[in-house]
Protein backbone atom coordinates (compact mmCIF):
# COMPACT_ATOMS: atom_id res chain seq x y z
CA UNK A 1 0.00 0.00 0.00
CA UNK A 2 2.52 2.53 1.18
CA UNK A 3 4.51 1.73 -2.08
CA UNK A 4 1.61 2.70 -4.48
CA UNK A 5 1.17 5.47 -2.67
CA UNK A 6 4.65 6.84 -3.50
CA UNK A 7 4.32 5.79 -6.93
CA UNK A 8 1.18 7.77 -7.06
CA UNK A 9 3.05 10.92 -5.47
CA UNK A 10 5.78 10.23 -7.77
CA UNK A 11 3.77 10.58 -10.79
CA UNK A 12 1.60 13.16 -9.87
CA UNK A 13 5.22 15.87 -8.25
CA UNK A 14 3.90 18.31 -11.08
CA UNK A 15 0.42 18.63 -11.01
CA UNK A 16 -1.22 21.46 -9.20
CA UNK A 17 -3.54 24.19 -9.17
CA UNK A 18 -2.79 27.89 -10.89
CA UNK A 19 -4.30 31.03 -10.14
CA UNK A 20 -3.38 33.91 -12.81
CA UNK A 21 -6.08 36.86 -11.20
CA UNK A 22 -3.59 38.40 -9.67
CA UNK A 23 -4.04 39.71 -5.57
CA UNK A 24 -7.58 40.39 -5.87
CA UNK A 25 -9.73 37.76 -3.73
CA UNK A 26 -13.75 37.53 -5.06
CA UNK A 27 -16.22 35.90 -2.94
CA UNK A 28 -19.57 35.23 -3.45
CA UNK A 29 -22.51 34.23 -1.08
CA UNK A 30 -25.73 33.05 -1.18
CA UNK A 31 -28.44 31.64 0.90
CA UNK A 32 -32.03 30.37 1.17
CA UNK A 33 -34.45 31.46 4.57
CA UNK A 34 -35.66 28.43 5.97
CA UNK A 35 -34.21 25.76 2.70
CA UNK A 36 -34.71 22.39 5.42
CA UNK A 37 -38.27 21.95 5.57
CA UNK A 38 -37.39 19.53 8.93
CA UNK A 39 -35.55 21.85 10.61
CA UNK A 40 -36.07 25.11 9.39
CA UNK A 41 -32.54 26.01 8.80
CA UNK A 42 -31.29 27.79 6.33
CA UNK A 43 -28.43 26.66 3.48
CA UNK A 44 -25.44 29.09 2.59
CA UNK A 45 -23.12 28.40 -0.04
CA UNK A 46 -19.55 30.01 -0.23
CA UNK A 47 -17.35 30.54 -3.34
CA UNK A 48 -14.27 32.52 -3.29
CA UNK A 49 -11.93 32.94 -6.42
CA UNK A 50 -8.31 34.28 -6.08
CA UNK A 51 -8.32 33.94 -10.30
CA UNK A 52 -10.08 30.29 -9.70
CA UNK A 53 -11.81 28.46 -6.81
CA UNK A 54 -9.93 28.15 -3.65
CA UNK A 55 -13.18 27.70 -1.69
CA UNK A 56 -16.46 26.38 -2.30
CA UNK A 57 -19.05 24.97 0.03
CA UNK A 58 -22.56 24.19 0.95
CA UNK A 59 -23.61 23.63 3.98
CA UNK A 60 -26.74 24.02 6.39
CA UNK A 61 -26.58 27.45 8.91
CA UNK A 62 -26.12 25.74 12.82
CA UNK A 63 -28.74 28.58 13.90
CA UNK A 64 -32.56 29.51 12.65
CA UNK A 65 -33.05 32.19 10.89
CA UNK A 66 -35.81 34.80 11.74
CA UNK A 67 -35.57 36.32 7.75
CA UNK A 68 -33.83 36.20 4.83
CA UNK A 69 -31.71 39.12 5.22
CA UNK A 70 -30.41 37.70 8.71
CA UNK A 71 -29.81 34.15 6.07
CA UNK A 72 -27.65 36.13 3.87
CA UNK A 73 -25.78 38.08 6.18
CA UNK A 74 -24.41 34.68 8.15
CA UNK A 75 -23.80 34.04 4.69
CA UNK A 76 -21.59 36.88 4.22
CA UNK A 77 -19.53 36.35 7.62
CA UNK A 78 -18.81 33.00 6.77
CA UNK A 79 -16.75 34.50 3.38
CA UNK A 80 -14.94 36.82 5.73
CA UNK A 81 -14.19 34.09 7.99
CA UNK A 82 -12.97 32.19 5.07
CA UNK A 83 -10.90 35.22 4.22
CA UNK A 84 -9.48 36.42 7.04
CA UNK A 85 -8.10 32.75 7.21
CA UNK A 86 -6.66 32.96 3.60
CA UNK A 87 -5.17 36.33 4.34
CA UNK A 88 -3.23 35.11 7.16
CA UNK A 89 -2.17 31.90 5.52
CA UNK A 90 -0.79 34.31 2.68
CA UNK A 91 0.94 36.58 4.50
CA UNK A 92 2.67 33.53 6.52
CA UNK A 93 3.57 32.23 3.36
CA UNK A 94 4.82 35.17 1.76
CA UNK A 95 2.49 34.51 -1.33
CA UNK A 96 1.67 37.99 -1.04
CA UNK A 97 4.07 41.02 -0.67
CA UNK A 98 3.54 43.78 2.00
CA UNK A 99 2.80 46.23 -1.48
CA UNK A 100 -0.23 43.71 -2.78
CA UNK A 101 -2.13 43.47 0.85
């Protein structure tokens, strides 16, 4: 097992994932009030493209939602979470300068 598993690591060294947008990160959010007919909870889903996807989810909100506007903003905070994280990871990384923040 732990042999095919370097021979798959081996022969996959120079794949990978590209991003050409430049510094710019783009998220998008959306959500439904009340989508689980059960449980009355609503779904957000998360997409956020530094020049392709490094994000994407969909997933049920833990909390009910009293309207739609309330849906979309948890929405909203969950792409700044998801941001704030990136940024920092970035910054560690040094895959952005001081001059692109």
């Amino acid at each position: 097992m732990i042999k095919h598993i370097f021979q798959y690591l081996q022969g996959t060294a120079l794949f990978g994932t590209f991003f050409d947008g430049g510094d710019e990160l783009v998220a998008y959010t959306d959500s439904d009030f009340g989508g689980d007919v059960n449980t009355g909870q609503p779904t957000s889903g998360v997409l956020i493209l530094p020049g392709g996807p490094l994000v994407w989810y969909a997933q049920k909100q833990r909390l009910v939602t009293t309207s739609t506007a309330e849906a979309e903003y948890r929405a909203a905070v969950s792409s700044i979470d998801e941001i704030a994280g990136f940024d920092v990871w970035a910054v560690n990384s040094e895959c952005w300068t001081s001059e692109s923040q």
